[in-house]
PDB file of N, CA and C in Angstrom:
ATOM      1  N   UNK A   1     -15.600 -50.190  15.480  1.00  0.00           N
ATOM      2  CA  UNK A   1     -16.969 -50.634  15.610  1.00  0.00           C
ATOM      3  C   UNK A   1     -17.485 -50.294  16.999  1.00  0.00           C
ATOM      4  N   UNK A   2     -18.698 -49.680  17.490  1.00  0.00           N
ATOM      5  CA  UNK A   2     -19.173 -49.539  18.455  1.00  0.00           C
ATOM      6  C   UNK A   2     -19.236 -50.611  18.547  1.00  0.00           C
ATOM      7  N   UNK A   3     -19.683 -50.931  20.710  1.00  0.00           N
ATOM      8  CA  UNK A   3     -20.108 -51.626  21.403  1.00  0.00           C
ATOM      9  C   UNK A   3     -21.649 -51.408  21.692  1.00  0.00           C
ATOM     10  N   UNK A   4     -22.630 -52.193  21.282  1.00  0.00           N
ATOM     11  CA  UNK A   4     -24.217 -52.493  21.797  1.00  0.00           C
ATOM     12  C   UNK A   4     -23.896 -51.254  22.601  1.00  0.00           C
ATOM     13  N   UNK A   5     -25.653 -51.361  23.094  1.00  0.00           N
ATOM     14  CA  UNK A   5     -25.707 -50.298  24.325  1.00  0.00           C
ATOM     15  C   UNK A   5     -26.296 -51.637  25.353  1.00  0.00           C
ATOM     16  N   UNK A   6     -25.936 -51.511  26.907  1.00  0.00           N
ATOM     17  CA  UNK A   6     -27.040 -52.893  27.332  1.00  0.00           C
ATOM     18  C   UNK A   6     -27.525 -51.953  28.673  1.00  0.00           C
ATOM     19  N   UNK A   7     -28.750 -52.655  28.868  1.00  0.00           N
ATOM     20  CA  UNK A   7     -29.781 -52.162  29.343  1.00  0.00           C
ATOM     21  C   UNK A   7     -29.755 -53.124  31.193  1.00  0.00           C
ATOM     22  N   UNK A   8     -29.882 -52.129  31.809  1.00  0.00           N
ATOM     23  CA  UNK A   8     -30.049 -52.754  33.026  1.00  0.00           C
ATOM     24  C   UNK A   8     -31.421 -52.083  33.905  1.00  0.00           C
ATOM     25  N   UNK A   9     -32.184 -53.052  33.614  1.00  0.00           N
ATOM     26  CA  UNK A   9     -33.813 -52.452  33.732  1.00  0.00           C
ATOM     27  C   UNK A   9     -33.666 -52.650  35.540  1.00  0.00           C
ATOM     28  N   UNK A  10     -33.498 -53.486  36.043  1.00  0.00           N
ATOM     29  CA  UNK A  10     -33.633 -53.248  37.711  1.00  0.00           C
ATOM     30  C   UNK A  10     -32.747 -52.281  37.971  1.00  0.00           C
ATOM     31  N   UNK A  11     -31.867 -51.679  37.481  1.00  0.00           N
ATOM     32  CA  UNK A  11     -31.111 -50.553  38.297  1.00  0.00           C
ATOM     33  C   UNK A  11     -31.869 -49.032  37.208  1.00  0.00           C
ATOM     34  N   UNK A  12     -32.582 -48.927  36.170  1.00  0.00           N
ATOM     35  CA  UNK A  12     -33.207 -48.247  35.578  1.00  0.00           C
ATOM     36  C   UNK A  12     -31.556 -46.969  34.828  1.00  0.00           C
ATOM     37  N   UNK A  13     -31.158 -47.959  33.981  1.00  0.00           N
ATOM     38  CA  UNK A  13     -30.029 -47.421  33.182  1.00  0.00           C
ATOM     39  C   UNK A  13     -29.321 -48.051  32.202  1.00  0.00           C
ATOM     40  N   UNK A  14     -28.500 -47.784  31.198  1.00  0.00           N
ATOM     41  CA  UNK A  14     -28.252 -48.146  30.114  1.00  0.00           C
ATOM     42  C   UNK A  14     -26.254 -47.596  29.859  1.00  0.00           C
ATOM     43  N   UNK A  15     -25.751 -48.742  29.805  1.00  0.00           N
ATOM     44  CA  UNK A  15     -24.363 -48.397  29.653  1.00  0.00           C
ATOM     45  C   UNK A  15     -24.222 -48.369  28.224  1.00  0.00           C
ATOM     46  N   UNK A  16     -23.474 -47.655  27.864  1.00  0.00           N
ATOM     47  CA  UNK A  16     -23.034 -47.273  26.114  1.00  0.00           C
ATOM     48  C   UNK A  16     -21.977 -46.855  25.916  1.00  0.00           C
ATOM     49  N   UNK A  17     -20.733 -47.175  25.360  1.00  0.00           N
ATOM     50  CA  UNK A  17     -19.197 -46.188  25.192  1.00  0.00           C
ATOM     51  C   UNK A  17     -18.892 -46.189  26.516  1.00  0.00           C
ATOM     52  N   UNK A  18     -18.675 -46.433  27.353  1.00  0.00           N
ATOM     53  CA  UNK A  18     -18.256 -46.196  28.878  1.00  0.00           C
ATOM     54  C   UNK A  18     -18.707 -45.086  29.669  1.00  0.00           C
ATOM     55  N   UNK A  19     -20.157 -45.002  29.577  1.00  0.00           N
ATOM     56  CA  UNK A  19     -21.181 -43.982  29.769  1.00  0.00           C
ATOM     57  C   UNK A  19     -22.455 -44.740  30.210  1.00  0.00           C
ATOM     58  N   UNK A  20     -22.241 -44.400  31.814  1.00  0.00           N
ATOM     59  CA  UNK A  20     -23.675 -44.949  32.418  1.00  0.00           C
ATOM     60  C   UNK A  20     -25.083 -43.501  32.324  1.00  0.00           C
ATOM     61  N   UNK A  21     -26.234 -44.107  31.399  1.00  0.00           N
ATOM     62  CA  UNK A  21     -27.487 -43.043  31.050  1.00  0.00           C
ATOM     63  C   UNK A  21     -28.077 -43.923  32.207  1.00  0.00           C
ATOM     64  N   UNK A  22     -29.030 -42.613  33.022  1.00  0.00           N
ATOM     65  CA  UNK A  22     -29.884 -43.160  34.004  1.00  0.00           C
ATOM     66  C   UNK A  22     -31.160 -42.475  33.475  1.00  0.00           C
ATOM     67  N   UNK A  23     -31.783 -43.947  33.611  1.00  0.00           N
ATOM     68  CA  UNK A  23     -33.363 -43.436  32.920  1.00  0.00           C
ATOM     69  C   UNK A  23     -34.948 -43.170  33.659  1.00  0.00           C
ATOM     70  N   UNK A  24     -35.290 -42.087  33.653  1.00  0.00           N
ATOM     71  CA  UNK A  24     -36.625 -41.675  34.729  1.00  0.00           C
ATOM     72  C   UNK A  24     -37.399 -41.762  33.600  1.00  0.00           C
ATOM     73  N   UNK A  25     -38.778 -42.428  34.486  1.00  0.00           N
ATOM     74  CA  UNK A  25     -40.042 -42.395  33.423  1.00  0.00           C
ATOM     75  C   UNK A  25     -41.024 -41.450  33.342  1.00  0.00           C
ATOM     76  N   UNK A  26     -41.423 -40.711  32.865  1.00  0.00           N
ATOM     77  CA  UNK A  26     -41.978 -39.634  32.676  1.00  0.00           C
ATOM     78  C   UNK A  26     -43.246 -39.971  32.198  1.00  0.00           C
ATOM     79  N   UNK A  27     -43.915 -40.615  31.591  1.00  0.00           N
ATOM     80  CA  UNK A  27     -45.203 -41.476  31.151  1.00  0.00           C
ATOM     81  C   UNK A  27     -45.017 -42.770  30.502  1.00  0.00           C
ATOM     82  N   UNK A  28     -46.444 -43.151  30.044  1.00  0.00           N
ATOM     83  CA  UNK A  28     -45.983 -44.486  29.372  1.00  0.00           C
ATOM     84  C   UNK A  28     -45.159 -44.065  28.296  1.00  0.00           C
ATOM     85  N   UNK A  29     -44.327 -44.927  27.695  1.00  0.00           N
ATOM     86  CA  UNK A  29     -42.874 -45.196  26.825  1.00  0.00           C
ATOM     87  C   UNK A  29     -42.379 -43.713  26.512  1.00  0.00           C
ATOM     88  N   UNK A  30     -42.140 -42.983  27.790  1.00  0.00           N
ATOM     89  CA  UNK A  30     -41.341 -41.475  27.670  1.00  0.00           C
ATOM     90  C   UNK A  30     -40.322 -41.574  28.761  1.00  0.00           C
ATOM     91  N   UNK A  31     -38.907 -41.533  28.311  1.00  0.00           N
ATOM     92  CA  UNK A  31     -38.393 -41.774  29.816  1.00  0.00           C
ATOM     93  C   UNK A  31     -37.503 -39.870  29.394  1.00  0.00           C
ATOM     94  N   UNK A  32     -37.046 -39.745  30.769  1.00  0.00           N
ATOM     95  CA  UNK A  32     -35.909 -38.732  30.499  1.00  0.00           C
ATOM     96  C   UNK A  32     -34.297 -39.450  30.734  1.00  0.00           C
ATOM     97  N   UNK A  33     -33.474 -39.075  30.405  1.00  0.00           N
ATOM     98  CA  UNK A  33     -32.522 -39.466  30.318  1.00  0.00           C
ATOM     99  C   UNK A  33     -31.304 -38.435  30.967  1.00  0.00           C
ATOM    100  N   UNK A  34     -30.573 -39.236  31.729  1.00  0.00           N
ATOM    101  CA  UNK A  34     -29.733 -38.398  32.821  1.00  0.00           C
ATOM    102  C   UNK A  34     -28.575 -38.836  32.845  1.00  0.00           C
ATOM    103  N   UNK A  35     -26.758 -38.076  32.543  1.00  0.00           N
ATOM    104  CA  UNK A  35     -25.540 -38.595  32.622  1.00  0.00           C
ATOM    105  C   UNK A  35     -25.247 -37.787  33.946  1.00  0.00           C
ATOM    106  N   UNK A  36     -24.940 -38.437  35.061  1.00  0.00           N
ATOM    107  CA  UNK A  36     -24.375 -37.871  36.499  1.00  0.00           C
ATOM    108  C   UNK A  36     -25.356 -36.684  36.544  1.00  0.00           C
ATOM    109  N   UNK A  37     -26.804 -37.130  36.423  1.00  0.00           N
ATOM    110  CA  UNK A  37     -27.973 -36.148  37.277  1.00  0.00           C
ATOM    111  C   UNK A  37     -28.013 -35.119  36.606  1.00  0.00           C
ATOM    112  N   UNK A  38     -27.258 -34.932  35.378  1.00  0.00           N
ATOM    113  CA  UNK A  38     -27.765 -33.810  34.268  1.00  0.00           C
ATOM    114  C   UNK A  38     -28.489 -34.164  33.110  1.00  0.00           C
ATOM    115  N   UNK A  39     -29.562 -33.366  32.692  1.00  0.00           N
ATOM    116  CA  UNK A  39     -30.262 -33.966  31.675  1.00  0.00           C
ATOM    117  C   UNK A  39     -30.132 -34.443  30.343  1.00  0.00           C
ATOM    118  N   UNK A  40     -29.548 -35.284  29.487  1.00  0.00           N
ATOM    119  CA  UNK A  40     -28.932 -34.859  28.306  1.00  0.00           C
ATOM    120  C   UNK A  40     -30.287 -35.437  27.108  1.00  0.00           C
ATOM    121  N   UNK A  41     -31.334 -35.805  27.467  1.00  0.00           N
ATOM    122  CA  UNK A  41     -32.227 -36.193  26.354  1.00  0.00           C
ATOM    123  C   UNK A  41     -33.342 -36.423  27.058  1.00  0.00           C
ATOM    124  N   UNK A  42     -34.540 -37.336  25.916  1.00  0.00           N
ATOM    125  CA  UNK A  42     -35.632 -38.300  26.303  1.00  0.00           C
ATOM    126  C   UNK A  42     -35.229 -39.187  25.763  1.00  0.00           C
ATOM    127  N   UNK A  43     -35.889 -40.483  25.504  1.00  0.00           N
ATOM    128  CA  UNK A  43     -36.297 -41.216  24.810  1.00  0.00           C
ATOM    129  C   UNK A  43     -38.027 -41.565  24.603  1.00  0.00           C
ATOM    130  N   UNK A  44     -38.301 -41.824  23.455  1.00  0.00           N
ATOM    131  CA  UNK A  44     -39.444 -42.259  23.569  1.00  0.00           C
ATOM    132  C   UNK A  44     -39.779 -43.375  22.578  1.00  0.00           C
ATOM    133  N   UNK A  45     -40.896 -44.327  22.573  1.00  0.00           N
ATOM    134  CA  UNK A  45     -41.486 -45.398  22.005  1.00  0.00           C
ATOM    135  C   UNK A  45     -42.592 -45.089  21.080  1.00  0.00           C
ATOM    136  N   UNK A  46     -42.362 -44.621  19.455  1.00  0.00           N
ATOM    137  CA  UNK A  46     -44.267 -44.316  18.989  1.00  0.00           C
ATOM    138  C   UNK A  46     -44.157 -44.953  17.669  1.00  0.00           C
ATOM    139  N   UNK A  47     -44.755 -45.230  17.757  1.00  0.00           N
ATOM    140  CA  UNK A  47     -45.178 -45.935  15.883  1.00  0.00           C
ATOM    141  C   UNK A  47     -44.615 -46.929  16.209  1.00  0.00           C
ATOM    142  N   UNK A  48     -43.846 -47.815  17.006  1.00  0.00           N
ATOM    143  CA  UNK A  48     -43.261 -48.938  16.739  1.00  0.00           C
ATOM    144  C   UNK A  48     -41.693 -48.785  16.400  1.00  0.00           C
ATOM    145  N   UNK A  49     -41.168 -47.255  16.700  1.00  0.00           N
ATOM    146  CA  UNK A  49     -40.410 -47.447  16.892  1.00  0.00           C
ATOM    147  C   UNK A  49     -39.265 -46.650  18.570  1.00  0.00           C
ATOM    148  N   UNK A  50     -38.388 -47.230  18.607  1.00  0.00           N
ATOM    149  CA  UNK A  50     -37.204 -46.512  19.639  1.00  0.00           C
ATOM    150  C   UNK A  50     -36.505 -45.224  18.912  1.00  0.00           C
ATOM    151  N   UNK A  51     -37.124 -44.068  19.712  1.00  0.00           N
ATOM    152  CA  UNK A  51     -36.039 -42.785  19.314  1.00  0.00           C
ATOM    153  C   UNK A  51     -35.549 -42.238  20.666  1.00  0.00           C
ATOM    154  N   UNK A  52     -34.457 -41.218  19.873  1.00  0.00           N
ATOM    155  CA  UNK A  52     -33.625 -40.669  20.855  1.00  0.00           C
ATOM    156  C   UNK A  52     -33.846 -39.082  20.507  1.00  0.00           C
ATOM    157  N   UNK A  53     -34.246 -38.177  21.668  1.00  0.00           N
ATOM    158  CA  UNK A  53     -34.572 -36.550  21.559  1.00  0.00           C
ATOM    159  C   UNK A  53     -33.417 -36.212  22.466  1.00  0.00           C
ATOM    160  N   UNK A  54     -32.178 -35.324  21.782  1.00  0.00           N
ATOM    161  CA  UNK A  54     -31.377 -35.306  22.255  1.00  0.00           C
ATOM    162  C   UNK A  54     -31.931 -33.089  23.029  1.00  0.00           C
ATOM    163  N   UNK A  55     -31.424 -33.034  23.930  1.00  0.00           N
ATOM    164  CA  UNK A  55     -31.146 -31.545  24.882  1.00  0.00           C
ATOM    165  C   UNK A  55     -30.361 -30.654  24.159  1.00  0.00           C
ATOM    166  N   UNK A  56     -29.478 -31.342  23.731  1.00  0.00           N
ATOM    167  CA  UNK A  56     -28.226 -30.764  22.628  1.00  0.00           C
ATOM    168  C   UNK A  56     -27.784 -31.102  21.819  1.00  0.00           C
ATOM    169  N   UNK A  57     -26.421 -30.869  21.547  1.00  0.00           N
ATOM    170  CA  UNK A  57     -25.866 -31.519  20.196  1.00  0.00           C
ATOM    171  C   UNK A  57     -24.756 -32.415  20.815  1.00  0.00           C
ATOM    172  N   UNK A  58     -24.479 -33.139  19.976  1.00  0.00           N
ATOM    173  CA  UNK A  58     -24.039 -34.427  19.928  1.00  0.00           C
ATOM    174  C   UNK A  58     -23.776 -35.611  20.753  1.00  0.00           C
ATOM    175  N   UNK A  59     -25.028 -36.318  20.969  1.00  0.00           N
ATOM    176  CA  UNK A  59     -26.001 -37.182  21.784  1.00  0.00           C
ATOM    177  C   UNK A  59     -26.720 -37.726  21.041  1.00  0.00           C
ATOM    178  N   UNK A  60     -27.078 -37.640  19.392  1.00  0.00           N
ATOM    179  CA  UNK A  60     -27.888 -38.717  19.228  1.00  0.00           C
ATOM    180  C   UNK A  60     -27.639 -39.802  19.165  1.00  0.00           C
ATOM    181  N   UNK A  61     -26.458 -40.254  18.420  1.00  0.00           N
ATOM    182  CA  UNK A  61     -26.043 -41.390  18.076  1.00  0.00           C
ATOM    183  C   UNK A  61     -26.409 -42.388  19.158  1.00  0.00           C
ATOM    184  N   UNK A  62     -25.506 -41.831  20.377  1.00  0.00           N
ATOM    185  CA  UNK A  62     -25.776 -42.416  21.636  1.00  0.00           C
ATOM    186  C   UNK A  62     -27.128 -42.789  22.394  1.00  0.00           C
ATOM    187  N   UNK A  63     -28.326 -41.619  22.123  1.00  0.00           N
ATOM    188  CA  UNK A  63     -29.674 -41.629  22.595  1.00  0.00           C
ATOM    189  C   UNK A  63     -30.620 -42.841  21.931  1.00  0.00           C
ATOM    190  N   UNK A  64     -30.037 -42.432  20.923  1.00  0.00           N
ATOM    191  CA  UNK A  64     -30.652 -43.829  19.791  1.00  0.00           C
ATOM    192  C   UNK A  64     -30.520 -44.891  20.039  1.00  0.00           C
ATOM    193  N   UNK A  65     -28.509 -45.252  20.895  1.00  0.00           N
ATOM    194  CA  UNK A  65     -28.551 -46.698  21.003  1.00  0.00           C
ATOM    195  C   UNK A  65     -29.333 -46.857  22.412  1.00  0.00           C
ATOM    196  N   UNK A  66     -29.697 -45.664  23.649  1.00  0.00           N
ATOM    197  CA  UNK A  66     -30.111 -46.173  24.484  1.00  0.00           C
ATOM    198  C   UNK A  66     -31.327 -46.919  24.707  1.00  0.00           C
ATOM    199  N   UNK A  67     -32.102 -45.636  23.622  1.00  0.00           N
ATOM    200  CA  UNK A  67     -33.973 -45.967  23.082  1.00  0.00           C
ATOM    201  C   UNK A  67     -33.756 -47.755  23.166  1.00  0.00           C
ATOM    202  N   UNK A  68     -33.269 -47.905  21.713  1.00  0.00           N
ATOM    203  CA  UNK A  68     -33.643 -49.388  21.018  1.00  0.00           C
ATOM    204  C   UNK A  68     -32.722 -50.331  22.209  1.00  0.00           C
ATOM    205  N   UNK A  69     -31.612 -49.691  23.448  1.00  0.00           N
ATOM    206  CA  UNK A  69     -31.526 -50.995  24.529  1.00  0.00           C
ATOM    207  C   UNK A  69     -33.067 -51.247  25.200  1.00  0.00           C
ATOM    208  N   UNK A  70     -32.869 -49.632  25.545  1.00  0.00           N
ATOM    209  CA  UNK A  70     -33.644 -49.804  26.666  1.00  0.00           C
ATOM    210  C   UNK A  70     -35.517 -50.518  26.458  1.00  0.00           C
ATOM    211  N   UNK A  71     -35.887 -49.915  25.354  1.00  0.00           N
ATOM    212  CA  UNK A  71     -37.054 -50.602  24.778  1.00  0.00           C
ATOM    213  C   UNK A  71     -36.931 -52.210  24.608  1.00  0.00           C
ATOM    214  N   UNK A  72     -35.798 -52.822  24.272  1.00  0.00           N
ATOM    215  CA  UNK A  72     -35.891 -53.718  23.677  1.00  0.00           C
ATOM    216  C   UNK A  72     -36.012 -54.669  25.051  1.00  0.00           C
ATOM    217  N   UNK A  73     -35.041 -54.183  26.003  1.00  0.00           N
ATOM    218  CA  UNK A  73     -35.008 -55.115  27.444  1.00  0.00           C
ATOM    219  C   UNK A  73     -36.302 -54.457  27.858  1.00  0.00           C
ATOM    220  N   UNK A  74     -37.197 -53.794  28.097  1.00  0.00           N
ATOM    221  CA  UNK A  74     -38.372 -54.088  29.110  1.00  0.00           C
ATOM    222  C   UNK A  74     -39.988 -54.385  28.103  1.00  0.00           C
ATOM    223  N   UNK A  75     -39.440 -54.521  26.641  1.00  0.00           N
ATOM    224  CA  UNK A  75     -40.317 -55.123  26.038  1.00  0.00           C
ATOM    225  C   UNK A  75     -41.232 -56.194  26.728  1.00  0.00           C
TER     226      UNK A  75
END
């Protein structure tokens, strides 16, 4: 069973699997998403919901859980 993803909005990042995502905001509910200062996605907020736009392949799973942390903590 995965572990949650949890969201740490004052340090602007999201731990998941033993993987710290650092998140830059790029507009309202568009962030980019960064593992050790390389780019590996976005996330973004539309219709009501949290998605994950992954750079490459195999990152969504993960992008997805960051979206719905990270949305959900600065709701």
């Amino acid at each position: 069973m995965t572990s949650p993803a949890v969201a740490d909005v004052q340090n602007k990042s999201v731990a998941f699997e033993g993987t710290t995502y650092s998140i830059q905001e790029l507009g309202p509910d568009t962030f980019t998403v960064l593992v050790k200062g390389v780019p590996v996605g976005r996330i973004v907020y539309t219709f009501g919901a949290a998605n994950g736009v992954p750079e490459g392949d195999g990152v969504q799973e993960a992008l997805d859980a960051v979206a719905e942390a990270w949305f959900a903590a600065t709701a």
